[in-house]
PDB file of N, CA and C in Angstrom:
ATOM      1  N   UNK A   1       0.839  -1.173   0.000  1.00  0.00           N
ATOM      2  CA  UNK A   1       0.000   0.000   0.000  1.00  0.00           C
ATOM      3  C   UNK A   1       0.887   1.240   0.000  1.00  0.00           C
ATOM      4  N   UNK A   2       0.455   2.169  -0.723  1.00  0.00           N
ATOM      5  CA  UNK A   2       1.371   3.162  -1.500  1.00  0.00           C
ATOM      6  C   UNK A   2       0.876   4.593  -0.640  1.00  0.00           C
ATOM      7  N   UNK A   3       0.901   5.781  -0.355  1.00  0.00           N
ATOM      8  CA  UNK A   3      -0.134   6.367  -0.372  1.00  0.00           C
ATOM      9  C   UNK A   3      -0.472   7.615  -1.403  1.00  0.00           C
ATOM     10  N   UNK A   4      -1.454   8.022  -1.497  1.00  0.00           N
ATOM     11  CA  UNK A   4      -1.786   8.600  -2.709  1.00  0.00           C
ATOM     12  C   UNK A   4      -1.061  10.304  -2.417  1.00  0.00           C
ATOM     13  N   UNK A   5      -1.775  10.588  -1.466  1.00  0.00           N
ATOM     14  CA  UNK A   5      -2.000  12.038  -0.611  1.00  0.00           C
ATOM     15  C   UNK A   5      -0.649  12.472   0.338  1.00  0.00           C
ATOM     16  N   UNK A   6      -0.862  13.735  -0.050  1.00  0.00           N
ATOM     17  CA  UNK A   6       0.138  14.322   1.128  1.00  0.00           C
ATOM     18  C   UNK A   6       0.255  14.179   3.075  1.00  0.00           C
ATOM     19  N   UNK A   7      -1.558  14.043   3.066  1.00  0.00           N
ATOM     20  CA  UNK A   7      -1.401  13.628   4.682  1.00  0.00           C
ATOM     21  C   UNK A   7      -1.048  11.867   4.378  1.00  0.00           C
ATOM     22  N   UNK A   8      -1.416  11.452   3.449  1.00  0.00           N
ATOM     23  CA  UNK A   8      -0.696  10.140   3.771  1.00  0.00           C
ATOM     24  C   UNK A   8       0.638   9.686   3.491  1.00  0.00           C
ATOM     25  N   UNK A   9       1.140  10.481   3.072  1.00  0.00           N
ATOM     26  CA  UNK A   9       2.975   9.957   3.101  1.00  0.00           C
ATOM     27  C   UNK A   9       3.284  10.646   4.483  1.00  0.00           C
ATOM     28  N   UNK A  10       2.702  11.526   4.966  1.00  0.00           N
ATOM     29  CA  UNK A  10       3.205  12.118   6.356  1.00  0.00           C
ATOM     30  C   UNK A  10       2.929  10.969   7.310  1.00  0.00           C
ATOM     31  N   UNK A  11       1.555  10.588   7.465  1.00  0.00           N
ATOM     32  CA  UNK A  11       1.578   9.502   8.189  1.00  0.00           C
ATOM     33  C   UNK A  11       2.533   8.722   7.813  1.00  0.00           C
ATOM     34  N   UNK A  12       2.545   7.559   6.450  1.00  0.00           N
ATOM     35  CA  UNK A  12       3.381   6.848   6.488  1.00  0.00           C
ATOM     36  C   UNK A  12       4.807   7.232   7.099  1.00  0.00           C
ATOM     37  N   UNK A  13       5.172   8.508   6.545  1.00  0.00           N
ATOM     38  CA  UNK A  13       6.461   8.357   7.175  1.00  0.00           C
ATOM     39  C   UNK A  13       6.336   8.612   8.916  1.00  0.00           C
ATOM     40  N   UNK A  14       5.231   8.968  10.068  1.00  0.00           N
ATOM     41  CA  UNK A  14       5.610   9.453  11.164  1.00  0.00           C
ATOM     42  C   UNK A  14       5.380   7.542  11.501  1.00  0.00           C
ATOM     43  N   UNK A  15       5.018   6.560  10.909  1.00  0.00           N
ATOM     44  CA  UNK A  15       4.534   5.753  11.001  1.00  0.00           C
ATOM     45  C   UNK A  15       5.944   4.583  10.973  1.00  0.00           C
ATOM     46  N   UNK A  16       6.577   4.519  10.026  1.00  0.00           N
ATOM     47  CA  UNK A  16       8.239   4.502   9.946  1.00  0.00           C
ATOM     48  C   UNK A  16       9.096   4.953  10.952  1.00  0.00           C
ATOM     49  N   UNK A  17       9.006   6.043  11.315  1.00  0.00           N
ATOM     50  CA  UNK A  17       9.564   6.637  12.338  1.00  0.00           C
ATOM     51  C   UNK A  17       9.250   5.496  13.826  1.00  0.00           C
ATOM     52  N   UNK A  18       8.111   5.683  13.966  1.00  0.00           N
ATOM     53  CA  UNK A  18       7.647   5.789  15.512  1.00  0.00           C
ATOM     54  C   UNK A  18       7.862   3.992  15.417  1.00  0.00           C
ATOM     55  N   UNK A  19       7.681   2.939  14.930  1.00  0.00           N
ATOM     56  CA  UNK A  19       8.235   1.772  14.471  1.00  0.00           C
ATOM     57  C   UNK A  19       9.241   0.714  14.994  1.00  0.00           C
ATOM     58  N   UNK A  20      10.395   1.846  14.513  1.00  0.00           N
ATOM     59  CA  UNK A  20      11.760   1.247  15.260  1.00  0.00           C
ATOM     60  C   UNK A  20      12.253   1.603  16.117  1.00  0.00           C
ATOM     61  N   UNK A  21      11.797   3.056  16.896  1.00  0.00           N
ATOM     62  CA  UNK A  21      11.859   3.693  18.028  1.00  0.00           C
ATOM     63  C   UNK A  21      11.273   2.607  19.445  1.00  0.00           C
ATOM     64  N   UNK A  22      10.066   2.351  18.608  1.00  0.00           N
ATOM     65  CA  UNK A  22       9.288   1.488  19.669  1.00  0.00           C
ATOM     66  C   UNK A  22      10.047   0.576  20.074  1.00  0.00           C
ATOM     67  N   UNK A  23      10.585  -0.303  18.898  1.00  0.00           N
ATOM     68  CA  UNK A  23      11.068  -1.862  18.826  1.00  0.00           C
ATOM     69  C   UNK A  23      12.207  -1.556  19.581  1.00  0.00           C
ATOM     70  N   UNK A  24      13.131  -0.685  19.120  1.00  0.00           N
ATOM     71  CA  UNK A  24      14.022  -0.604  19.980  1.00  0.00           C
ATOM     72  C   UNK A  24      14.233  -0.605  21.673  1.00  0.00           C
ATOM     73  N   UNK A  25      13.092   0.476  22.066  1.00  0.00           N
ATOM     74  CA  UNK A  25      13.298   0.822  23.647  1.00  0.00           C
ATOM     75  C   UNK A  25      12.720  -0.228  24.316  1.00  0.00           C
ATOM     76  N   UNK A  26      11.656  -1.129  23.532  1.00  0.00           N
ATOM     77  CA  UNK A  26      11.224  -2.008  23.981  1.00  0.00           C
ATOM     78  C   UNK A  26      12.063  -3.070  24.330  1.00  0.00           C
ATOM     79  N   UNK A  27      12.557  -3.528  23.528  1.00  0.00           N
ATOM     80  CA  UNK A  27      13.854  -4.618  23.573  1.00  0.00           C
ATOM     81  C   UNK A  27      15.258  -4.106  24.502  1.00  0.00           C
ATOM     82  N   UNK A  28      15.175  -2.639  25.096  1.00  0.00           N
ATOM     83  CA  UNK A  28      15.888  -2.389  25.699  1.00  0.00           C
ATOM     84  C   UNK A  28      15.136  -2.318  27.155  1.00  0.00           C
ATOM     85  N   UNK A  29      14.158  -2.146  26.850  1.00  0.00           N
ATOM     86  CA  UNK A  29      13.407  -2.468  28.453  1.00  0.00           C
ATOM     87  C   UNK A  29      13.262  -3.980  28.886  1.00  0.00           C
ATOM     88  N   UNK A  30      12.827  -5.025  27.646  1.00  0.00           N
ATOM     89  CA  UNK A  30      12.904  -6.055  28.107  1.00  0.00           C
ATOM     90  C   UNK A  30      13.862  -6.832  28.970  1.00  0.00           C
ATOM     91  N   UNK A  31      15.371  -6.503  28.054  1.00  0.00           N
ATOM     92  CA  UNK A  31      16.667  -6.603  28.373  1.00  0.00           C
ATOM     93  C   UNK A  31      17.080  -6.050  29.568  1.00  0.00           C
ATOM     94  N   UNK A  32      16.778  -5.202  30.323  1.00  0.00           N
ATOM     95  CA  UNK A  32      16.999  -4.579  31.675  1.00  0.00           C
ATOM     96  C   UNK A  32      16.191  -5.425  33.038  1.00  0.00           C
ATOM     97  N   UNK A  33      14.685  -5.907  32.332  1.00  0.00           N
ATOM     98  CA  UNK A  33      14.119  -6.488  33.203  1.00  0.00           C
ATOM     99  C   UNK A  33      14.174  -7.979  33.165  1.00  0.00           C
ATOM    100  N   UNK A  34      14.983  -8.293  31.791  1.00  0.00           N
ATOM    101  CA  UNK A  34      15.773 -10.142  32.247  1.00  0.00           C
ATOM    102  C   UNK A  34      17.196 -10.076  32.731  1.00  0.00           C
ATOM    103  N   UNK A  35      17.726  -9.048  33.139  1.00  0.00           N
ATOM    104  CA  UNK A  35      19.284  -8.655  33.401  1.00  0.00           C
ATOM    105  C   UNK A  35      18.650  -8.451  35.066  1.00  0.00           C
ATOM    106  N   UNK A  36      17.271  -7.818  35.545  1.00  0.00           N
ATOM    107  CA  UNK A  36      17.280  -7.518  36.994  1.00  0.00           C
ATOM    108  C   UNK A  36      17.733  -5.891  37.023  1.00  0.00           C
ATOM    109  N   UNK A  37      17.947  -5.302  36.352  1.00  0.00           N
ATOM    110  CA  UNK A  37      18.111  -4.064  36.027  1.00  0.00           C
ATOM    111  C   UNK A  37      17.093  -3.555  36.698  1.00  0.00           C
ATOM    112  N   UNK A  38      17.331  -1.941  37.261  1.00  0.00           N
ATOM    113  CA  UNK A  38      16.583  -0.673  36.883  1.00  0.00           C
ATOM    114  C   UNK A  38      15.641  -0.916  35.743  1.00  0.00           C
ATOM    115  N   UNK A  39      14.884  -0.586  35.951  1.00  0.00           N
ATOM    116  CA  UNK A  39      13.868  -0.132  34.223  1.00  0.00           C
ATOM    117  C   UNK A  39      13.626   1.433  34.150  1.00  0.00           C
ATOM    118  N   UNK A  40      14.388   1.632  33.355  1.00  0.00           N
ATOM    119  CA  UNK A  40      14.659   3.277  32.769  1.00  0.00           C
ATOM    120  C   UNK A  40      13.353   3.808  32.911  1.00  0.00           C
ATOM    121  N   UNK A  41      12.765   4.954  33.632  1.00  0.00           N
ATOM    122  CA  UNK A  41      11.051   5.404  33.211  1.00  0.00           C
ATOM    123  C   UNK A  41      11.112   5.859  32.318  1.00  0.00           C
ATOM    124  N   UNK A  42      12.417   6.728  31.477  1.00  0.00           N
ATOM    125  CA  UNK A  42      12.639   7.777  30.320  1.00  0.00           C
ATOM    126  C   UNK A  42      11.886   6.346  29.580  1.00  0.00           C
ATOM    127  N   UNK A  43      12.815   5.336  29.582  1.00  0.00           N
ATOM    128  CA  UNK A  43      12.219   4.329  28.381  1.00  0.00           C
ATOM    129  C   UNK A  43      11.264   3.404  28.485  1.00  0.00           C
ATOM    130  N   UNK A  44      10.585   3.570  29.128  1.00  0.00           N
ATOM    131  CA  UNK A  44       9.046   3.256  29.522  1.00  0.00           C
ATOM    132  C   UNK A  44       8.530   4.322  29.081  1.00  0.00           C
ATOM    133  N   UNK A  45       8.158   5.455  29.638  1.00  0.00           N
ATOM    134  CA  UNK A  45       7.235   6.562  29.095  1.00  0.00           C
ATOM    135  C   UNK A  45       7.806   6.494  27.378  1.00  0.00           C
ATOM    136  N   UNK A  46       8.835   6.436  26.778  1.00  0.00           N
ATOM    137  CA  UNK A  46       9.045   6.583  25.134  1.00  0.00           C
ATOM    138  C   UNK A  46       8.399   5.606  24.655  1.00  0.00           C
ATOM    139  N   UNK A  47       8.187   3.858  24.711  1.00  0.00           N
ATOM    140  CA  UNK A  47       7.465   2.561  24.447  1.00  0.00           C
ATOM    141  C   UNK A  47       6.125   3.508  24.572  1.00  0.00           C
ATOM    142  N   UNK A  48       5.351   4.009  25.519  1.00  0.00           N
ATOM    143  CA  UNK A  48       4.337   4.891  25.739  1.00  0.00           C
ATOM    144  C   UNK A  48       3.839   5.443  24.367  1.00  0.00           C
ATOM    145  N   UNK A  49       4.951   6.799  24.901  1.00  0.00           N
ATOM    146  CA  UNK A  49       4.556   7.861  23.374  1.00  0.00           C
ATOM    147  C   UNK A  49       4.480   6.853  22.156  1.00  0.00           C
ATOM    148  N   UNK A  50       5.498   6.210  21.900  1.00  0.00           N
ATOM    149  CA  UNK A  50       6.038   5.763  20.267  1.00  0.00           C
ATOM    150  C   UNK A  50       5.019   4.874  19.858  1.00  0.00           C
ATOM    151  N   UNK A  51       4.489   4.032  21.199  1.00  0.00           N
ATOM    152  CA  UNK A  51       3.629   2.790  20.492  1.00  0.00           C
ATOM    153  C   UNK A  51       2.645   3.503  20.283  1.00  0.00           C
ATOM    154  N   UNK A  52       2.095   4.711  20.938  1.00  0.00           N
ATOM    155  CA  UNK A  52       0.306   5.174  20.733  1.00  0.00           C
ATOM    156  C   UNK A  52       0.837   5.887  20.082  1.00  0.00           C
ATOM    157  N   UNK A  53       1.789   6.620  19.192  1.00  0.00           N
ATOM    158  CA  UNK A  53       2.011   7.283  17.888  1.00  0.00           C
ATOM    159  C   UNK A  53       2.381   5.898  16.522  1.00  0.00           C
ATOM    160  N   UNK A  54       2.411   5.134  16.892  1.00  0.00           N
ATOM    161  CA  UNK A  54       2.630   3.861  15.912  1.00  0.00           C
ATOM    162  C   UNK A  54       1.169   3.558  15.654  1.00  0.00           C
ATOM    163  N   UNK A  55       0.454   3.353  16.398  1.00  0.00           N
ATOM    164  CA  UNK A  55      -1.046   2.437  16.594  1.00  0.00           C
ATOM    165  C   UNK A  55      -1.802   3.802  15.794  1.00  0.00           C
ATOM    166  N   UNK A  56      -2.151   5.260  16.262  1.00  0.00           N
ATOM    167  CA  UNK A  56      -2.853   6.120  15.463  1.00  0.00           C
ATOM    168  C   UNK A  56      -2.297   6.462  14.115  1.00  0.00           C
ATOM    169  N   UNK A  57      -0.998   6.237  13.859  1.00  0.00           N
ATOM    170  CA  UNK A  57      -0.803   6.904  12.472  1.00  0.00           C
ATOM    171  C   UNK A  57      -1.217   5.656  11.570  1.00  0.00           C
ATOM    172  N   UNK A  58      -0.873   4.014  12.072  1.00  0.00           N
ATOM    173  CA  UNK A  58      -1.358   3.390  11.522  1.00  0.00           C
ATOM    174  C   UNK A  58      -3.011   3.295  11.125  1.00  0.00           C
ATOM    175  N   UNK A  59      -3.586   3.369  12.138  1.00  0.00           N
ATOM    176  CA  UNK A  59      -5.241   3.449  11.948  1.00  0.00           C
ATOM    177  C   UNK A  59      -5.174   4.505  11.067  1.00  0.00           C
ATOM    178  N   UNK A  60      -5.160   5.769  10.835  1.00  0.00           N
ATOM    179  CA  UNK A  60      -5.097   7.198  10.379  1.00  0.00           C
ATOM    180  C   UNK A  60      -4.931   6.409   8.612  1.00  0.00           C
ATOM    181  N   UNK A  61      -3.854   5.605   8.823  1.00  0.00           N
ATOM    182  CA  UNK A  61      -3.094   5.858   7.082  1.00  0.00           C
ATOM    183  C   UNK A  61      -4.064   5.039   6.391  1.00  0.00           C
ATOM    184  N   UNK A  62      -4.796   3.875   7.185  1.00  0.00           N
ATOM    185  CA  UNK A  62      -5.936   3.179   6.948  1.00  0.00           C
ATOM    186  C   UNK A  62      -7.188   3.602   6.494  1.00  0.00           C
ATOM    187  N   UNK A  63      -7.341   4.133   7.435  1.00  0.00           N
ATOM    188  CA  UNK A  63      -8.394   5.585   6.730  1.00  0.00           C
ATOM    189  C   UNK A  63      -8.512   6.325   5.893  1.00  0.00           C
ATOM    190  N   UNK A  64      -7.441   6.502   5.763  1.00  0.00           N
ATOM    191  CA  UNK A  64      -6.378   8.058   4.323  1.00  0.00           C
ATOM    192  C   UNK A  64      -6.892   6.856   3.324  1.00  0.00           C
ATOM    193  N   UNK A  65      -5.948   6.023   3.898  1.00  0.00           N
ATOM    194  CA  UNK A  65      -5.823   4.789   1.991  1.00  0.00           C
ATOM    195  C   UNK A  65      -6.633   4.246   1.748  1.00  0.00           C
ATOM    196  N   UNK A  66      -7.985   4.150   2.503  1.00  0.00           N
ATOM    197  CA  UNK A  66      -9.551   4.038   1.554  1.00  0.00           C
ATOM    198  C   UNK A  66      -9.833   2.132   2.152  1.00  0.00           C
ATOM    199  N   UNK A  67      -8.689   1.987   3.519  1.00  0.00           N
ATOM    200  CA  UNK A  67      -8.403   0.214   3.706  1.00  0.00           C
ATOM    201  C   UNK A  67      -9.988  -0.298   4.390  1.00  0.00           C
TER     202      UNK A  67
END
């Protein structure tokens, strides 16, 4: 799925963005809490922001692209 429109390449791309941000801090939170670690709140609250900016731009681009 391509998108046609200008709000939809914006989504797609904030959608890209917010993605590997997620995957990342996530896998770095996981990793802290099978190590017995601290769990960072900075990277808890970012899994936060990034995943509910992942989940709406996705629904959003769904919408845009007629899915």
């Amino acid at each position: 799925m391509t998108p046609l429109t200008p709000a939809g390449w914006i989504l797609f791309a904030a959608m890209w963005v917010a993605g590997p941000i997620t995957g990342f801090t996530a896998c770095s939170l996981i990793a802290a809490a099978w190590e017995h670690k601290a769990v960072d709140r900075r990277a808890a609250r970012t899994v936060g922001l990034f995943g509910t900016l992942l989940a709406i731009t996705t629904a959003l681009l769904m919408l845009v692209g007629g899915l």
